[in-house]
C-alpha atoms as a PDB file:
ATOM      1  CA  UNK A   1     126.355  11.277   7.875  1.00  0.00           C
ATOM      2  CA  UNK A   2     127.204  13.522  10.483  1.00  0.00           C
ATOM      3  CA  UNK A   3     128.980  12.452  13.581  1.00  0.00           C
ATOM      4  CA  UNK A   4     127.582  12.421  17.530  1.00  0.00           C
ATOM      5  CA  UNK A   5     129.567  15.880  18.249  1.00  0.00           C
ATOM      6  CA  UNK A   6     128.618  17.653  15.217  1.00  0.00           C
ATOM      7  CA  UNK A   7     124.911  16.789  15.020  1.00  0.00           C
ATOM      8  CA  UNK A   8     125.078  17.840  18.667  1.00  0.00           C
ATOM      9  CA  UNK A   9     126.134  21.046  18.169  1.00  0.00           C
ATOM     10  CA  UNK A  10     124.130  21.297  14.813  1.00  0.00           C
ATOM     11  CA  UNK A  11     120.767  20.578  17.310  1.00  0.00           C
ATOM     12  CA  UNK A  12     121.939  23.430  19.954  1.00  0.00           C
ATOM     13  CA  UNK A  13     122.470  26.121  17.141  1.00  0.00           C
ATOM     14  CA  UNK A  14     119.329  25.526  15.658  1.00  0.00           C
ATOM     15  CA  UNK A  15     117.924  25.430  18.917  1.00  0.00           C
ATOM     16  CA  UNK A  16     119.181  29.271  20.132  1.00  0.00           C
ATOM     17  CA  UNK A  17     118.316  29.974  16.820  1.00  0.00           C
ATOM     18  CA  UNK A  18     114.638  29.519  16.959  1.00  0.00           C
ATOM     19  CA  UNK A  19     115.218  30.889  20.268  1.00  0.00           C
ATOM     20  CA  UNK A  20     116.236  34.115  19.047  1.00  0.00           C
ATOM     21  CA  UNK A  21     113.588  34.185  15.878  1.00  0.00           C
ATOM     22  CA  UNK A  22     110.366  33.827  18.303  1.00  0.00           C
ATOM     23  CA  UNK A  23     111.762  36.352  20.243  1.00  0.00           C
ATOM     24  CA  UNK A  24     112.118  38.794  17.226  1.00  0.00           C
ATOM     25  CA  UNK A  25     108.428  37.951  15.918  1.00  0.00           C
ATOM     26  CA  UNK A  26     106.904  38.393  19.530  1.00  0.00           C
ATOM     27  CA  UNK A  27     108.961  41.522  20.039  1.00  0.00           C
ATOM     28  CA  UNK A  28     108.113  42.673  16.693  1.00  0.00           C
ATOM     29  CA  UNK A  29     104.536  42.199  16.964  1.00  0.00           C
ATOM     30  CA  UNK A  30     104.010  43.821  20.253  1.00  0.00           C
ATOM     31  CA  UNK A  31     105.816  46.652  19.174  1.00  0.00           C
ATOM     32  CA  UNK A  32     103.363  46.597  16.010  1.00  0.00           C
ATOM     33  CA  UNK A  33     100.300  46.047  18.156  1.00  0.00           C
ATOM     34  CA  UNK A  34     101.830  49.296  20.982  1.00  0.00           C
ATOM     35  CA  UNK A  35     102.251  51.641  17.847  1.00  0.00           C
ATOM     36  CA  UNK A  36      98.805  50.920  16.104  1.00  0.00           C
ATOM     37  CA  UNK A  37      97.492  51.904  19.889  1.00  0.00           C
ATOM     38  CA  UNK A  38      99.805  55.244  19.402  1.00  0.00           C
ATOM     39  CA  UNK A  39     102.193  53.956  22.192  1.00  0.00           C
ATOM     40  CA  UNK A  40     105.031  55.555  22.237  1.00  0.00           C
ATOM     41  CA  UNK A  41     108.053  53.562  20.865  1.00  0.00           C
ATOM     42  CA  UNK A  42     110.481  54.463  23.712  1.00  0.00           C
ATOM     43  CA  UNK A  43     107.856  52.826  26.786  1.00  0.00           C
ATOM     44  CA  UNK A  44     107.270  49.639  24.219  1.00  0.00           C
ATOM     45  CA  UNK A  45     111.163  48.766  24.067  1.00  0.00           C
ATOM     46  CA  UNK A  46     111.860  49.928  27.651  1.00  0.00           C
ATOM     47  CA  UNK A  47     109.030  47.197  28.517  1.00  0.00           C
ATOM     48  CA  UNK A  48     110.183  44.420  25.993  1.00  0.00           C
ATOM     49  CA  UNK A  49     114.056  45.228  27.433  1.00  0.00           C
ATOM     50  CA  UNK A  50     112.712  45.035  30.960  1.00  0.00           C
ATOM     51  CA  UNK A  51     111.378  41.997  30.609  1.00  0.00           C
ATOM     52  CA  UNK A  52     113.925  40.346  29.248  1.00  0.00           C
ATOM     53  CA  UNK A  53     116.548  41.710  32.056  1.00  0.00           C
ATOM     54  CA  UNK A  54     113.655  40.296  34.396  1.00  0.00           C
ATOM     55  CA  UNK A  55     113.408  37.011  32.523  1.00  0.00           C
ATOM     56  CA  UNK A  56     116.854  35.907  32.549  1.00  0.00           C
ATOM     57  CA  UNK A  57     117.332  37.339  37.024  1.00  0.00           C
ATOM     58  CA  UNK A  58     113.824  35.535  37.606  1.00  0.00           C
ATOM     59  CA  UNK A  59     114.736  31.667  35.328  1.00  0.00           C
ATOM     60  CA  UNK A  60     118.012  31.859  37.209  1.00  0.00           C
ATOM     61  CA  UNK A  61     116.770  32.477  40.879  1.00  0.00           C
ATOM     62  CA  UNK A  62     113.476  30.278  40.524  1.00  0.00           C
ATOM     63  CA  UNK A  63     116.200  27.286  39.096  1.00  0.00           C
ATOM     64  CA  UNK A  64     118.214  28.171  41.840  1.00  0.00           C
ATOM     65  CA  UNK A  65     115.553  27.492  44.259  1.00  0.00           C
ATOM     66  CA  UNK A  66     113.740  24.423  43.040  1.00  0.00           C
ATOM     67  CA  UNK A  67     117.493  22.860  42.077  1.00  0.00           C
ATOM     68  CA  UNK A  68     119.045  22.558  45.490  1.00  0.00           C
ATOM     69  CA  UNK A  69     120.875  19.398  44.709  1.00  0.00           C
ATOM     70  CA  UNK A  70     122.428  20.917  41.550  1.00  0.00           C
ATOM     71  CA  UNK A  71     123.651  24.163  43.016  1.00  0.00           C
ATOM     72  CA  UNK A  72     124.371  22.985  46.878  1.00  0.00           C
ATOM     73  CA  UNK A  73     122.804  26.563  47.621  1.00  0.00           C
ATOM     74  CA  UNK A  74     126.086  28.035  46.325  1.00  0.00           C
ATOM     75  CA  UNK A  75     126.186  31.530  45.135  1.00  0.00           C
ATOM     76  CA  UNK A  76     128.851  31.404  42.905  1.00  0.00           C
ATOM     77  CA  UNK A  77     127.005  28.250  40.938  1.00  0.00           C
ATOM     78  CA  UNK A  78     123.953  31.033  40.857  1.00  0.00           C
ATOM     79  CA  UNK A  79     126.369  34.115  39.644  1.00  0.00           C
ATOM     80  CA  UNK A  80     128.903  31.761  37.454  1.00  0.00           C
ATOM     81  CA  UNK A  81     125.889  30.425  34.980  1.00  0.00           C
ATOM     82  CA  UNK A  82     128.186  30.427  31.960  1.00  0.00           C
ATOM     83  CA  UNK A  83     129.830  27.148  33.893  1.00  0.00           C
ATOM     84  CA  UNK A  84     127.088  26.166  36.134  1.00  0.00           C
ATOM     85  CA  UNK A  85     124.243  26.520  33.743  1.00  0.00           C
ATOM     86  CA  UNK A  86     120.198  26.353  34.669  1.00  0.00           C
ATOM     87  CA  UNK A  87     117.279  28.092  33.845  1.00  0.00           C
ATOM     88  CA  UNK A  88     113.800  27.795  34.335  1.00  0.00           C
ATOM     89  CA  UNK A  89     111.398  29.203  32.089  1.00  0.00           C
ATOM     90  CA  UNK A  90     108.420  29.598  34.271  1.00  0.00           C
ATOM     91  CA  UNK A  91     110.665  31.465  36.548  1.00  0.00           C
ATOM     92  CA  UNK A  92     111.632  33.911  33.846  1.00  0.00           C
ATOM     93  CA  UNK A  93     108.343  34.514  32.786  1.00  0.00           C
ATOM     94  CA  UNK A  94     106.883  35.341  35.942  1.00  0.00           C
ATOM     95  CA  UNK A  95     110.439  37.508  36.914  1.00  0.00           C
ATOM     96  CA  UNK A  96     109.701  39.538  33.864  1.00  0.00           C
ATOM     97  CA  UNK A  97     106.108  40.026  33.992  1.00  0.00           C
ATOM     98  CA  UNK A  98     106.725  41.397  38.233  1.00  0.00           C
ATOM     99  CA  UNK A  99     109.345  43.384  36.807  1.00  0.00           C
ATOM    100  CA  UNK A 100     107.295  44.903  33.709  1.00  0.00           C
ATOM    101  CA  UNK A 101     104.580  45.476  36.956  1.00  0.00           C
ATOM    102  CA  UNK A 102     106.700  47.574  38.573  1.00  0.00           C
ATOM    103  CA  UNK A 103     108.011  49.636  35.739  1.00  0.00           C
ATOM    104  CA  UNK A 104     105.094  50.293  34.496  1.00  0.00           C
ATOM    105  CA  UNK A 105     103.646  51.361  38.269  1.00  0.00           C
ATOM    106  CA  UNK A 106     106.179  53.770  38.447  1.00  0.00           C
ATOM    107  CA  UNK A 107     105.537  55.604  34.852  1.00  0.00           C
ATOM    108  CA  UNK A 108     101.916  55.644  35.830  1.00  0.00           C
ATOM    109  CA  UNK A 109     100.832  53.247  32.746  1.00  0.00           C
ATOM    110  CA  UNK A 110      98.059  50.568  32.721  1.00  0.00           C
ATOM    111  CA  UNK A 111      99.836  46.961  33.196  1.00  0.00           C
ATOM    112  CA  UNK A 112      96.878  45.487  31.425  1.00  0.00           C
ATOM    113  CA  UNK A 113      96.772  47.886  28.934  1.00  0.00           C
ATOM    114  CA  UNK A 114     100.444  46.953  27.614  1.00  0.00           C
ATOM    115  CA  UNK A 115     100.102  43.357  28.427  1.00  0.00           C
ATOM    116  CA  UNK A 116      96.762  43.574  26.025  1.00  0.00           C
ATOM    117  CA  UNK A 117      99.460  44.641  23.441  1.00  0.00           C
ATOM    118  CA  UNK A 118     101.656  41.931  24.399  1.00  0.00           C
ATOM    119  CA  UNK A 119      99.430  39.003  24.046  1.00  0.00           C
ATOM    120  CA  UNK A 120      99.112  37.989  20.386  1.00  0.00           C
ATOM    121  CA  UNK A 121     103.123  38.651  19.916  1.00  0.00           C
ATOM    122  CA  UNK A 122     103.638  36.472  23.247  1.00  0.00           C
ATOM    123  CA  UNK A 123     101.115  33.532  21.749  1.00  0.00           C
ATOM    124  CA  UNK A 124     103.315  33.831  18.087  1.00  0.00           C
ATOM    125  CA  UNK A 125     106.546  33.956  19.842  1.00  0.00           C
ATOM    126  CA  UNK A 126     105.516  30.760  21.730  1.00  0.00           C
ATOM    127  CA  UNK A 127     104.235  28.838  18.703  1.00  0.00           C
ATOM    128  CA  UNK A 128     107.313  29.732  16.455  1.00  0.00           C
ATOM    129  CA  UNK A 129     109.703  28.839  18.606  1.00  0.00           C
ATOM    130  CA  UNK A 130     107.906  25.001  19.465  1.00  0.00           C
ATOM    131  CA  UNK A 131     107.370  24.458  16.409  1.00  0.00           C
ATOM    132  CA  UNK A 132     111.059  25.124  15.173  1.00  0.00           C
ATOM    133  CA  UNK A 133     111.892  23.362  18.488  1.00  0.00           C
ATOM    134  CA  UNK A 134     109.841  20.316  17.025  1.00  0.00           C
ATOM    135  CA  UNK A 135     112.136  20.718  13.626  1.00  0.00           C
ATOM    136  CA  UNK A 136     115.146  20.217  16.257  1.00  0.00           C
ATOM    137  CA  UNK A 137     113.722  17.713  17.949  1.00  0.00           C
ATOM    138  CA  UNK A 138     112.826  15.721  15.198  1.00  0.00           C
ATOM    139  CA  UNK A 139     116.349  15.764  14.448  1.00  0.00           C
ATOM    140  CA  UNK A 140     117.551  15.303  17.743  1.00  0.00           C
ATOM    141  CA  UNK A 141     115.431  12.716  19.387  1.00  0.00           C
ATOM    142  CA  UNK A 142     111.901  11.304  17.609  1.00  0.00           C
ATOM    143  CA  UNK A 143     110.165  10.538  20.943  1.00  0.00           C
ATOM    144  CA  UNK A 144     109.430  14.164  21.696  1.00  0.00           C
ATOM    145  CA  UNK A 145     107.721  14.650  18.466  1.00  0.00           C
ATOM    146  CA  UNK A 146     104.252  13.697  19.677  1.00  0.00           C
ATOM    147  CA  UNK A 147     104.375  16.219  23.074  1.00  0.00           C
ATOM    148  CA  UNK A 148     106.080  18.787  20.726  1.00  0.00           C
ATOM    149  CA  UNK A 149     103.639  18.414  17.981  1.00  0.00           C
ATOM    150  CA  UNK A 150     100.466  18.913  20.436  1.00  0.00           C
ATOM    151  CA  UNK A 151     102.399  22.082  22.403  1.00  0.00           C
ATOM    152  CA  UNK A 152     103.225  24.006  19.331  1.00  0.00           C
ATOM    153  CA  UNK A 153      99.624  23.049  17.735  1.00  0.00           C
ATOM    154  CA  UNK A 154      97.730  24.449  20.597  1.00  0.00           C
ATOM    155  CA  UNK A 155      99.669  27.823  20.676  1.00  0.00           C
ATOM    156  CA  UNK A 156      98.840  27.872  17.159  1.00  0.00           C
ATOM    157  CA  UNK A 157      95.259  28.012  17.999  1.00  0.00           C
ATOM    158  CA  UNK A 158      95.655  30.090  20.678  1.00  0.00           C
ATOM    159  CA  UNK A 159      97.263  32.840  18.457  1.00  0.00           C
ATOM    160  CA  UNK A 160      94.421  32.475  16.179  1.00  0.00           C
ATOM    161  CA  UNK A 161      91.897  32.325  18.673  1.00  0.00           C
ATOM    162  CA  UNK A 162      93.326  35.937  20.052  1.00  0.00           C
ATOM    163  CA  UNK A 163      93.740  37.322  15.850  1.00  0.00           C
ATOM    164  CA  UNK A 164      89.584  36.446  15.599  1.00  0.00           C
ATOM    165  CA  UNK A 165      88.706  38.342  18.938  1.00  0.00           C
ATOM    166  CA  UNK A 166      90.787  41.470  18.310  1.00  0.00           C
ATOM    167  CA  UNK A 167      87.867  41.890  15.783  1.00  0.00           C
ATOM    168  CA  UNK A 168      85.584  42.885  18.864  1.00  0.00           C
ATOM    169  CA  UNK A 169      85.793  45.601  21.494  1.00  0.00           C
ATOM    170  CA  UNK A 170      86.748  44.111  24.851  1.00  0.00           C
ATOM    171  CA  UNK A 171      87.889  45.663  28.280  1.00  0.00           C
ATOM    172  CA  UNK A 172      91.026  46.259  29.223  1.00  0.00           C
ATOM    173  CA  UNK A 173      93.097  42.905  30.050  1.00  0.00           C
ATOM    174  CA  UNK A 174      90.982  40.805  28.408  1.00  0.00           C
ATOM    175  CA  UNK A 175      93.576  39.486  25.893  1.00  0.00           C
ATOM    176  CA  UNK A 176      96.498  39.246  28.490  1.00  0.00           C
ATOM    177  CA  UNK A 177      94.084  37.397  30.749  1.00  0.00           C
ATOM    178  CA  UNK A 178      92.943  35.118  27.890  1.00  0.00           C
ATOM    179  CA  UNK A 179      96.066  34.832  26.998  1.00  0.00           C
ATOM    180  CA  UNK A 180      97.624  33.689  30.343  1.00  0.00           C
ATOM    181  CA  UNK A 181      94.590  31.560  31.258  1.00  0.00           C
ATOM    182  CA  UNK A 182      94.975  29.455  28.191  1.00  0.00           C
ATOM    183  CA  UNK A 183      98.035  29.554  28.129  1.00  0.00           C
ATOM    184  CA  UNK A 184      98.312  27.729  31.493  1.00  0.00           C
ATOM    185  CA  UNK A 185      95.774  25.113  31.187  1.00  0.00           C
ATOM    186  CA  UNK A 186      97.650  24.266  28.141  1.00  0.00           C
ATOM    187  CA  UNK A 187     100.808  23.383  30.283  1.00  0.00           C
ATOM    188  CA  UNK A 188      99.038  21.989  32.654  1.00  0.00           C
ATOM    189  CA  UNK A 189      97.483  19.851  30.078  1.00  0.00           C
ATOM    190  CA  UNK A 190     100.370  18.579  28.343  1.00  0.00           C
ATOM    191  CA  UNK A 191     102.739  18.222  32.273  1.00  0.00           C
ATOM    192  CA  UNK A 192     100.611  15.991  33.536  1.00  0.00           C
ATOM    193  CA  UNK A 193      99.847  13.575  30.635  1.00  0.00           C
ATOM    194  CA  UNK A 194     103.485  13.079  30.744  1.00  0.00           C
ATOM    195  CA  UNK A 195     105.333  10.388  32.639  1.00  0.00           C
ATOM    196  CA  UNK A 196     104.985  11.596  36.198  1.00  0.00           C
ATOM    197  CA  UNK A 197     108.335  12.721  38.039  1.00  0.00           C
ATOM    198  CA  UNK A 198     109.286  12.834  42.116  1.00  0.00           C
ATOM    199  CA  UNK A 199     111.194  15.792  43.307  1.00  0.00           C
ATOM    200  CA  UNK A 200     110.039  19.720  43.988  1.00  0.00           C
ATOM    201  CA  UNK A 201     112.021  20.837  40.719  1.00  0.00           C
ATOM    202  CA  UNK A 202     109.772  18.340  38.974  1.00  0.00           C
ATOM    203  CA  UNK A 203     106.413  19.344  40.142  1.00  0.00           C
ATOM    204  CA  UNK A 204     107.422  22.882  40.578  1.00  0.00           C
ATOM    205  CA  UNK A 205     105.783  23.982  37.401  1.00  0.00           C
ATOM    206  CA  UNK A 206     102.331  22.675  38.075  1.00  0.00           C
ATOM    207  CA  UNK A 207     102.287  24.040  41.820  1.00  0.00           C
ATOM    208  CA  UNK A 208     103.387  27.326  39.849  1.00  0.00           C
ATOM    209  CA  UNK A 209     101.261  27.113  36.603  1.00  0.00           C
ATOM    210  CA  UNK A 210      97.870  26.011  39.301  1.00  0.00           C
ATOM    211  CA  UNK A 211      98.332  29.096  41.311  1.00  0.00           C
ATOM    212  CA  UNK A 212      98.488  31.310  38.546  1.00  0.00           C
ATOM    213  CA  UNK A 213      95.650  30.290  36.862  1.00  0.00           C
ATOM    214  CA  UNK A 214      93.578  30.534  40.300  1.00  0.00           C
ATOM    215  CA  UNK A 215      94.878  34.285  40.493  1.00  0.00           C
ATOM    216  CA  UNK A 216      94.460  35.162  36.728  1.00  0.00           C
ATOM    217  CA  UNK A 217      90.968  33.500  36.730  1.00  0.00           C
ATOM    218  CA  UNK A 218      90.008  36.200  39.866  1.00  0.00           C
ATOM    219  CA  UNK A 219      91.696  39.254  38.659  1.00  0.00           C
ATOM    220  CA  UNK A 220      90.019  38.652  34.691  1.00  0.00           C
ATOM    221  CA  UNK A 221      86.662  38.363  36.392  1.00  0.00           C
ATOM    222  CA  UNK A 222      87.007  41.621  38.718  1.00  0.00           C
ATOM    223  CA  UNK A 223      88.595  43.214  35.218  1.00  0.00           C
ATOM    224  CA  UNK A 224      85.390  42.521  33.741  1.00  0.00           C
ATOM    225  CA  UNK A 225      83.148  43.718  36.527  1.00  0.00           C
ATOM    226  CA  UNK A 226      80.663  41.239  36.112  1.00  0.00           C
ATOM    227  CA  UNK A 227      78.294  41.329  38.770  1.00  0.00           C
ATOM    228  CA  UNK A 228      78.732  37.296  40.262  1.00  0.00           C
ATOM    229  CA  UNK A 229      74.374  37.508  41.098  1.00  0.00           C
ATOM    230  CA  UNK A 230      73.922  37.670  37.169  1.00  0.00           C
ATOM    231  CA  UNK A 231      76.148  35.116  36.097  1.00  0.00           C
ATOM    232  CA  UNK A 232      74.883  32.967  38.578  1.00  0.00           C
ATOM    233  CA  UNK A 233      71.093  33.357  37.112  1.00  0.00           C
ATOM    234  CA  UNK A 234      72.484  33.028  33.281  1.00  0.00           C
ATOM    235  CA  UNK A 235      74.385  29.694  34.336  1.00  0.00           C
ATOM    236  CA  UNK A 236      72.037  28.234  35.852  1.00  0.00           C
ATOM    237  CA  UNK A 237      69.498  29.006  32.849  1.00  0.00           C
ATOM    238  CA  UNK A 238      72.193  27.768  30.339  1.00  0.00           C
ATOM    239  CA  UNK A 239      72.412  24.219  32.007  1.00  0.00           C
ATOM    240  CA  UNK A 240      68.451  24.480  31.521  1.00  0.00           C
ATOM    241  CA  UNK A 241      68.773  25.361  28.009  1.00  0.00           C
ATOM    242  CA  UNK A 242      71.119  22.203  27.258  1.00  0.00           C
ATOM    243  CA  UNK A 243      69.000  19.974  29.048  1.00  0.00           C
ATOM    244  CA  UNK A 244      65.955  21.088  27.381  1.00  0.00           C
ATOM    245  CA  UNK A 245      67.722  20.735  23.877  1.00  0.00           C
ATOM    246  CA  UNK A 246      69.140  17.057  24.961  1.00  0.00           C
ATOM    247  CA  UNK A 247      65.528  16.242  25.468  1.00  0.00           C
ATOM    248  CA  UNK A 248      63.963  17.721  22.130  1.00  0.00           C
ATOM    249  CA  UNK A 249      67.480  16.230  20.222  1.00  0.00           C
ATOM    250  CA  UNK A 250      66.000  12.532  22.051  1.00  0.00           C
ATOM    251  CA  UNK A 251      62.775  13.090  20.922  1.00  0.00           C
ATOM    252  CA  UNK A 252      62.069  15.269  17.745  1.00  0.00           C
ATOM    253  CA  UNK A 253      63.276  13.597  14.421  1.00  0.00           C
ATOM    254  CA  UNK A 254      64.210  17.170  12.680  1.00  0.00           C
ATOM    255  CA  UNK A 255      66.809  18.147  15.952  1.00  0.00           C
ATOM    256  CA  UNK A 256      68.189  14.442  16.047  1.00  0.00           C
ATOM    257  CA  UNK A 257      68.658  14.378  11.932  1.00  0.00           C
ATOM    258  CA  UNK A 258      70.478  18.347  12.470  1.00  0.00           C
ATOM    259  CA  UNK A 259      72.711  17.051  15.065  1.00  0.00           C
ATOM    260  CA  UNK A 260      73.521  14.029  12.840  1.00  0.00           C
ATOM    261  CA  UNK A 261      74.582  16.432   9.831  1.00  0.00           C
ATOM    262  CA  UNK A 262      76.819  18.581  11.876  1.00  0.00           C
ATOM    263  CA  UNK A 263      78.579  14.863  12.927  1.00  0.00           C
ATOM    264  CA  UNK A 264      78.831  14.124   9.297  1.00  0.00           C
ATOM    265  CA  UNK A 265      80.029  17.436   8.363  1.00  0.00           C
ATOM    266  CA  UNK A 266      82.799  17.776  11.098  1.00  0.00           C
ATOM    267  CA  UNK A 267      85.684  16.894   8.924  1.00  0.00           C
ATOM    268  CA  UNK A 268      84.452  19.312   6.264  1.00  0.00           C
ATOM    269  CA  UNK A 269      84.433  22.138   9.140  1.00  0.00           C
ATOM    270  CA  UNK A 270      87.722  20.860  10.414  1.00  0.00           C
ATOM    271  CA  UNK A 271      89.717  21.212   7.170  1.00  0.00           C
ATOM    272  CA  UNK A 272      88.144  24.477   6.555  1.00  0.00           C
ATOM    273  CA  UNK A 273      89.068  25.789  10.109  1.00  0.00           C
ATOM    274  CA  UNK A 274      92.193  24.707   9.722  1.00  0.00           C
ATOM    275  CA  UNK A 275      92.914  25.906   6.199  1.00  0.00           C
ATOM    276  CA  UNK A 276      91.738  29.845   7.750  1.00  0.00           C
ATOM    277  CA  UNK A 277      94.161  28.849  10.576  1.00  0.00           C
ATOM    278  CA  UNK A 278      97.328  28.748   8.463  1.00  0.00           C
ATOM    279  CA  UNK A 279      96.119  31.641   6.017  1.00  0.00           C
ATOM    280  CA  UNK A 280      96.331  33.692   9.636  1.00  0.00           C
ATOM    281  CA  UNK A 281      99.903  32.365   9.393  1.00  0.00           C
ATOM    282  CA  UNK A 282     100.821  33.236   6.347  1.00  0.00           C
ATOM    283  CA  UNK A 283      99.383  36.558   6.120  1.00  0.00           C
ATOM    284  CA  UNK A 284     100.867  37.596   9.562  1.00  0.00           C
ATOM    285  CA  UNK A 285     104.597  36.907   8.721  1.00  0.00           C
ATOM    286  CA  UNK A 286     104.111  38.522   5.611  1.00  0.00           C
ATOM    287  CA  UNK A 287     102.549  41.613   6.978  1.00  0.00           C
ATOM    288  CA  UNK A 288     105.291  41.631   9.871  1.00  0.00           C
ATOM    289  CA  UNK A 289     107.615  41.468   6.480  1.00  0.00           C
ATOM    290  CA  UNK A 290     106.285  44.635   5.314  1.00  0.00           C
ATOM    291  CA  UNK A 291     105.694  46.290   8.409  1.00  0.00           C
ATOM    292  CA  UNK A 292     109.173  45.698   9.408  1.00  0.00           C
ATOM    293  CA  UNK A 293     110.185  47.331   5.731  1.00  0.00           C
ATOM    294  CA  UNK A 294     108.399  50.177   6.470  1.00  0.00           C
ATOM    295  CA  UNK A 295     109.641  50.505   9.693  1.00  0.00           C
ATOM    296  CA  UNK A 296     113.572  51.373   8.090  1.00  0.00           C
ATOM    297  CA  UNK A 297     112.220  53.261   5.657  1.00  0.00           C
ATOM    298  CA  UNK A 298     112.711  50.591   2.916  1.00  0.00           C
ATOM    299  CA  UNK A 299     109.786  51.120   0.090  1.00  0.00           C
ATOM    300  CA  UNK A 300     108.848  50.867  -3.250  1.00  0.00           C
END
């Protein structure tokens, strides 16, 4: 058995270790996602370096802020981080995504565009790294296991969810928008069915997570150019629809016995979804395997 110091420092490496293998498979697969685009490899780094630079200025300043009675709003506690350490990762995020903006801006590139790219590598990223967090966890402390389990399983989807629509064409910042609004509701989700905390710091992230999905929600519908008189009509005649299907389910014997085979059948479609869901797995790391082969030249 291992003692309280060394399993300690066993849980940390393997912690900055999945850190640093998400962030290789989400780098990897934007860059793979840029260059099937014909991006140009130089702009795909410069925007996966940017965003890191912004990442790690935005989690400091944003825990900085939201962590007055840590820091005392000293600066040196802000600019000395390898002794006074905090970071928060909403704050990084949204520090590297504003900084990414303004890059991009100025080289006269579509933000959208690249953050279309950026999407599926950001959703793998995210689920590799929770669910070798979970591993850790497991280790570390078994009643996280449950919140880990359900975080890492719904990026999961969300990866494959994003894999099935590349199939289709869609307009430009669809997939970051899908990506983000998901994303958040997912957080949101799984911070407020936990125990419920006092303290700005605490409720930061769903202040910050609720206003982002507002704006996302906006900007994906004017991205779409959907005309709001239209959608209005085609709600309002799918809420018909499902009432008038409710009523025939109540009252025909052919609709009610349909519905009750697709009950019956649910674990049977379950299982099978699930079993595509982790050949998506499998066959993604192993074409990352190869691509990444072929990307130094190593082949048969």
């Amino acid at each position: 058995m291992l003692d309280a110091t060394t399993s300690l420092y066993l849980v940390r490496f393997l912690g900055a270790l999945a850190f640093f293998i998400a962030i290789f498979y989400g780098v990897f697969l934007f860059w793979r996602a840029g260059r099937h685009e014909l991006v140009e490899n130089q702009l795909l780094f410069d925007v996966a370096a940017i965003f890191g630079l912004g990442a790690f200025f935005g989690g400091r300043l944003v825990d900085f802020l939201v962590r007055p009675e840590f820091y005392n709003w000293s600066f040196s506690k802000l600019v000395f981080f390898n002794a006074f350490w905090g970071f928060d990762i909403y704050g990084a995020f949204l520090g590297g995504i504003v900084l990414v903006w303004f890059y991009l801006r100025k080289k006269k590139e579509k933000f959208w565009e690249i953050f279309d790219f950026a999407s599926e590598g950001l959703a793998f990223g995210i689920f590799l790294f929770l669910f070798l967090s979970f591993l850790t966890k497991f280790l570390e402390n078994r009643e996280f296991v449950v919140r880990s389990l359900s975080a890492f399983l719904c990026f999961l989807i969300l990866f494959w969810s994003i894999k099935r629509l590349n199939k289709q064409k869609k307009h430009i910042g669809y997939f970051g928008s899908f990506f983000l609004v998901v994303a958040v509701l997912i957080n949101l989700v799984l911070n407020v069915v936990r125990e419920s905390n006092v303290g700005w710091g605490l409720i930061w992230p769903e202040f910050f997570l609720a206003i982002i999905l507002v704006i996302v929600s906006i900007n994906w519908y004017l991205l779409a150019k959907r005309k709001m008189a239209d959608d209005i009509k085609n709600s309002f005649g799918l809420v018909l629809l499902s009432i008038f299907k409710l009523r025939r389910v109540a009252t025909n014997i052919k609709e009610a016995d349909n519905s009750a085979k697709a009950v019956v059948l649910s674990p049977y479609y379950l299982v099978k979804g699930a079993y595509f869901l982790v050949k998506y797995i499998v066959r993604e790391i192993t074409q990352s395997l190869i691509d990444l082969k072929r990307s130094f030249g190593l082949r048969k």
